[in-house]
Protein backbone atom coordinates (compact mmCIF):
# COMPACT_ATOMS: atom_id res chain seq x y z
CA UNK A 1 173.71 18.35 -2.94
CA UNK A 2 172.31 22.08 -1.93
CA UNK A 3 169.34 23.68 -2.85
CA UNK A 4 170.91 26.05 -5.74
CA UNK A 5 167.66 28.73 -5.54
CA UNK A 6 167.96 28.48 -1.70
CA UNK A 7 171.93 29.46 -1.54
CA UNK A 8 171.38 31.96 -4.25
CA UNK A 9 169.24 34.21 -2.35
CA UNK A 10 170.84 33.11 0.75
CA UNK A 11 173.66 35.75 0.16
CA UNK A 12 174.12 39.23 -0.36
CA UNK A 13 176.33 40.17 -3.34
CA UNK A 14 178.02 43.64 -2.85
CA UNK A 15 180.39 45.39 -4.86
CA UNK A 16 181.96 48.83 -4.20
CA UNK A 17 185.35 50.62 -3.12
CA UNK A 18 187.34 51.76 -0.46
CA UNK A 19 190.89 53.27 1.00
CA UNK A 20 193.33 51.30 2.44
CA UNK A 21 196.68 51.82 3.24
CA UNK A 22 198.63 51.64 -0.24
CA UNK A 23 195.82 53.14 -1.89
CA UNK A 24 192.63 53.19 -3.17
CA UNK A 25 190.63 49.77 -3.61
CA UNK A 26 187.25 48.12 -5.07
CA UNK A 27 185.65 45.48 -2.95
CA UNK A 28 184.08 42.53 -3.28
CA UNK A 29 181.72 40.93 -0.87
CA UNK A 30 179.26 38.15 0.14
CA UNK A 31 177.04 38.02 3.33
CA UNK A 32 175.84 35.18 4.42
CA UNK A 33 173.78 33.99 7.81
CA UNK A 34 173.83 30.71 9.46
CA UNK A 35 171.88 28.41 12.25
CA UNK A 36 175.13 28.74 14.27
CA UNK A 37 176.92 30.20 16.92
CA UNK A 38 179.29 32.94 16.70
CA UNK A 39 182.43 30.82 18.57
CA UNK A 40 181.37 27.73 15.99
CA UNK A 41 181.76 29.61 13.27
CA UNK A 42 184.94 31.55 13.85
CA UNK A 43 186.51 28.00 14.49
CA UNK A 44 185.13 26.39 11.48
CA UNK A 45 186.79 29.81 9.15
CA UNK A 46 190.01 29.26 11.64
CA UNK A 47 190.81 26.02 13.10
CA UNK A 48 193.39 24.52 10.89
CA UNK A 49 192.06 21.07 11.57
CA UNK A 50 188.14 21.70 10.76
CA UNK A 51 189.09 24.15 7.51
CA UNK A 52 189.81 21.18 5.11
CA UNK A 53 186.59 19.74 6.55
CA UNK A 54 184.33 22.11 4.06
CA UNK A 55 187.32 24.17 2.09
CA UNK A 56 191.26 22.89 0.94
CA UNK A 57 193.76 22.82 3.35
CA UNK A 58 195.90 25.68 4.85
CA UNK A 59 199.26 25.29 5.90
CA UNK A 60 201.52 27.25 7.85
CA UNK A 61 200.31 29.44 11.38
CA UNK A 62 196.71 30.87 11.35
CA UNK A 63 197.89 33.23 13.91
CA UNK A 64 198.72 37.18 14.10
CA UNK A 65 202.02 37.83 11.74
CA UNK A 66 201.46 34.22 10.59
CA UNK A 67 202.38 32.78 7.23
CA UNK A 68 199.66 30.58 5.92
CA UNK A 69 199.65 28.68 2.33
CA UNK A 70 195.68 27.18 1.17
CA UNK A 71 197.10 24.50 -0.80
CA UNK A 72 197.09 24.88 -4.74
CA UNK A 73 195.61 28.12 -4.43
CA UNK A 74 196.57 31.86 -2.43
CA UNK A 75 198.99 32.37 0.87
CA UNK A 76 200.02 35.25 2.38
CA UNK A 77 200.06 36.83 6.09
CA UNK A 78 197.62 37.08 8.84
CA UNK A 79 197.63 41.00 9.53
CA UNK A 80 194.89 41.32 11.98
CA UNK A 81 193.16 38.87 14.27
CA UNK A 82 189.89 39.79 16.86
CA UNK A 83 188.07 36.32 18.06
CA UNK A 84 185.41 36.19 17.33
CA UNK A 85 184.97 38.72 15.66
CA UNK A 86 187.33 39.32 12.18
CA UNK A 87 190.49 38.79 11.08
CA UNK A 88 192.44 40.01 8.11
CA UNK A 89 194.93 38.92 6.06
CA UNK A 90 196.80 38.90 2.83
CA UNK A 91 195.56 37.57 -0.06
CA UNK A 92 199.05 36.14 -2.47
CA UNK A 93 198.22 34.57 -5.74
CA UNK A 94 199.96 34.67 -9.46
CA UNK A 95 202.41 37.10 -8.32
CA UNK A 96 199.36 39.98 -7.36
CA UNK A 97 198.50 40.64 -3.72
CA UNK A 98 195.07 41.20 -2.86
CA UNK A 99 193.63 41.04 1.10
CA UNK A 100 190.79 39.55 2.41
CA UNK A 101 188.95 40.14 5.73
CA UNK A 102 186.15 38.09 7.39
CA UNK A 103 183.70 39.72 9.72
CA UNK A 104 181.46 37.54 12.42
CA UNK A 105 178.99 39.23 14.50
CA UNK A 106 175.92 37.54 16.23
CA UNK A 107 172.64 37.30 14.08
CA UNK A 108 169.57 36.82 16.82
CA UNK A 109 169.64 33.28 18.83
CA UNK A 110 172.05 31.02 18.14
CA UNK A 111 172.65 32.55 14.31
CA UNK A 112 175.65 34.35 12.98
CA UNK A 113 176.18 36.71 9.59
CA UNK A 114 179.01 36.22 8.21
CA UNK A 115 180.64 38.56 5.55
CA UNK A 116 183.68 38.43 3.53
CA UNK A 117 185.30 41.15 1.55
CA UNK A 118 188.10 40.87 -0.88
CA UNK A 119 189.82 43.82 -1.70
CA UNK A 120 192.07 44.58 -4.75
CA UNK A 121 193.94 47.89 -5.33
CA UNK A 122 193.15 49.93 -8.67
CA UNK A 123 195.67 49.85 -10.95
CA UNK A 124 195.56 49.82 -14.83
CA UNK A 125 195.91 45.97 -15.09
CA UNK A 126 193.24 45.15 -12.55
CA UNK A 127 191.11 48.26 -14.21
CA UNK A 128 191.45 45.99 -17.77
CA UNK A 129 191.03 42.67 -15.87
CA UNK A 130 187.70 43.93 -14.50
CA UNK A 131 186.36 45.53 -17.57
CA UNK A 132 186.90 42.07 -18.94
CA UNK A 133 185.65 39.78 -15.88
CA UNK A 134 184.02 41.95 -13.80
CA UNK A 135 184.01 41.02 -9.83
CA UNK A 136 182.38 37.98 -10.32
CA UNK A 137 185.85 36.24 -11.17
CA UNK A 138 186.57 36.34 -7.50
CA UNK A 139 182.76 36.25 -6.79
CA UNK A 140 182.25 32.98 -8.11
CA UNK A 141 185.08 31.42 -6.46
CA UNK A 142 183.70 32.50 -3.21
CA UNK A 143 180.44 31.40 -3.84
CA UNK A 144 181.45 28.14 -4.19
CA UNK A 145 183.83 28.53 -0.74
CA UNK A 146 180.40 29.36 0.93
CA UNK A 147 178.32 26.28 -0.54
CA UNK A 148 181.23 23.63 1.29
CA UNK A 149 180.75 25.99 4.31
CA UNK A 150 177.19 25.57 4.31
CA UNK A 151 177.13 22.19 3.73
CA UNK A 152 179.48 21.81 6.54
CA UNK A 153 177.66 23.92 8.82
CA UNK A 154 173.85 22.20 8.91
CA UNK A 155 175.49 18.99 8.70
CA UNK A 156 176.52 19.43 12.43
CA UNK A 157 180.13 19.79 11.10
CA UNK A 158 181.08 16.77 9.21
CA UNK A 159 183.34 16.21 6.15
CA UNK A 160 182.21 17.39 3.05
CA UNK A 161 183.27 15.29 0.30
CA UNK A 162 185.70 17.18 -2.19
CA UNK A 163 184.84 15.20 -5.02
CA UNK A 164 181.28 14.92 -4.48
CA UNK A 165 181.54 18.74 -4.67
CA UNK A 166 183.58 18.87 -7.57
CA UNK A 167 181.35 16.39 -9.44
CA UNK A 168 178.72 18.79 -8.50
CA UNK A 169 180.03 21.45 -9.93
CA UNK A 170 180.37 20.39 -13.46
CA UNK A 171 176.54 18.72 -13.20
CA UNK A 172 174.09 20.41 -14.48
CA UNK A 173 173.05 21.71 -11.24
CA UNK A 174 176.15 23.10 -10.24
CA UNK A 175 176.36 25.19 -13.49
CA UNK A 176 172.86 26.26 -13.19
CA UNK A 177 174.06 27.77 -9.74
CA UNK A 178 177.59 29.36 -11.63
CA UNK A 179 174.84 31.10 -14.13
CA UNK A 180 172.75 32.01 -11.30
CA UNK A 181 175.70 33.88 -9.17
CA UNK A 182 177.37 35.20 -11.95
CA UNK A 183 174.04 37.32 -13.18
CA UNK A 184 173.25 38.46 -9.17
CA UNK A 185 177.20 39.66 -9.43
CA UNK A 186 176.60 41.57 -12.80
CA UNK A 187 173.82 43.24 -11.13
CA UNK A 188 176.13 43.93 -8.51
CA UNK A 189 178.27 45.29 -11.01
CA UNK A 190 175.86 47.96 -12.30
CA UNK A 191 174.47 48.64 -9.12
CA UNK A 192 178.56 49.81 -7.72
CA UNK A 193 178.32 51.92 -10.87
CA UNK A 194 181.40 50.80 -11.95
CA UNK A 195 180.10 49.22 -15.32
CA UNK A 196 177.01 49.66 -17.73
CA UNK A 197 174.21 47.18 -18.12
CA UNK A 198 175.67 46.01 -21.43
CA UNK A 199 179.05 45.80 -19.77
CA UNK A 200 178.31 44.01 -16.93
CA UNK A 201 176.64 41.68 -18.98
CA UNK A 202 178.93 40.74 -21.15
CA UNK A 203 181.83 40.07 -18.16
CA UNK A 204 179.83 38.31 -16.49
CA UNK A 205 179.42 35.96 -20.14
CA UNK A 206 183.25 35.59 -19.75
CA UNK A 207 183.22 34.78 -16.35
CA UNK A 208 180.38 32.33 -16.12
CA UNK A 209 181.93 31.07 -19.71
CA UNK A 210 185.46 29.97 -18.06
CA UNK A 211 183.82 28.68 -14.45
CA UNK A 212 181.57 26.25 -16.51
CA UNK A 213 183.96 25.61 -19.21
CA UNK A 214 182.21 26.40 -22.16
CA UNK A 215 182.34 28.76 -25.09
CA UNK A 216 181.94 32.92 -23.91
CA UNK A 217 179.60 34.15 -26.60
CA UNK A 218 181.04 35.75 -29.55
CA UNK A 219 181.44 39.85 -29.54
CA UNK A 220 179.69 41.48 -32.59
C-alpha cells in the first residue's frame, strides 16, 4: 500500500517543550513535505468534504470559534485560523484537553512542508503517562494520519479505502512500519532529553506493544 522505508524517513520526528497560555507544555511533532501546492493542501487538512477522503470524518464547523467532533475519536474548538497558512485548535479526548496546530508554508515549486505539533500541558498524570508511553503514543497515531494523507495526496486526491488501510495495518507490513516509527520516536525521546536511552526504550516497547497488539516485553 506505501513504501514503509520511504514514509519512514519521509518525516521528521521532533519532540520538545514549550509555554502556552495555561502553562508550560511538551510537544510533539511530525514534518512532512509533499508534491503539492500550498492552497491543495490546506483544503485537503480543512475542507470538511475532502477530510474523510484520507482521515475519519469531522463534524460540526471547521471555522474560527467553531465546534468540530472527528468521529469516534477527539473534538474540541477551532482557536485560530490563517489560510493557508495554520490553524489551531483544541484537542478534547477521554476527558483531557490537549491542542494541536498545523503549519503550511511553501516548500520550492509546487511542494509544501507540512508540520503538526500536539501539545500537552505537564502535569503529574501526563508526567507518569509519558514515563510509561513516551510521545510516541500520540506519535504513532499521527503517523498513521500522515500515511492516508499521503496516499491521498499522490493519488491526485482520491478516496483512500478505510479498510484497505486498516487491513494494512495489522499486516505484516503495517506493523513493520508501527516498529519502525515507534524506535525513530524513542530516539526522539532521548534526543528532547526528557528520557534515558534505557527509558525511551522501554516506552516505546509499550507503545509499539499496544499499536500492534501484542505482548510488551516483560520488565526484569
Amino acid at each position: 500500500m506505501i513504501d514503509v522505508a520511504q514514509q519512514i524517513n519521509s518525516v521528521r520526528r521532533q519532540v520538545g517543550s514549550r509555554t502556552i497560555e495555561p502553562g508550560e507544555a511538551r510537544t510533539v511533532v511530525l514534518i512532512q513535505t509533499y508534491s503539492a501546492a500550498v492552497d491543495d493542501v490546506w483544503d485537503a487538512v480543512t475542507n470538511q468534504e475532502r477530510i474523510p477522503r484520507w482521515f475519519s470524518p469531522v463534524s460540526g464547523e471547521l471555522k474560527l470559534g467553531g465546534r468540530y467532533q472527528v468521529e469516534g475519536n477527539a473534538g474540541g474548538t477551532v482557536e485560530r485560523c490563517d489560510p493557508p497558512k495554520s490553524f489551531a485548535a483544541t484537542w478534547e479526548f477521554n476527558g483531557q484537553t490537549s491542542w494541536i496546530e498545523v503549519r503550511l508554508a511553501p516548500d520550492g515549486d509546487e511542494r509544501t512542508r507540512l508540520e503538526l505539533e500536539h501539545i500537552a500541558l505537564v502535569t503529574d498524570d501526563g508526567l507518569a503517562f509519558w514515563d510509561l508511553y513516551g510521545p510516541g503514543a500520540v506519535g504513532l497515531g499521527w503517523d498513521l494520519a500522515l500515511i492516508g494523507l499521503t496516499l491521498h495526496l499522490t493519488s491526485g486526491g482520491e478516496q483512500v479505502d478505510p479498510k484497505a488501510v486498516e487491513a494494512w495495518t495489522v499486516s505484516d507490513e503495517g506493523k513493520d512500519f508501527i516498529s519502525s516509527a515507534s524506535e525513530k520516536w524513542r530516539d526522539a525521546n532521548v534526543e528532547s532529553g526528557f528520557a534515558s536511552a534505557e527509558g525511551a526504550q522501554a516506552a516505546a516497547d509499550r507503545t509499539t506493544a499496544f499499536y500492534t497488539g501484542t505482548e510488551a516485553p516483560a520488565e526484569g
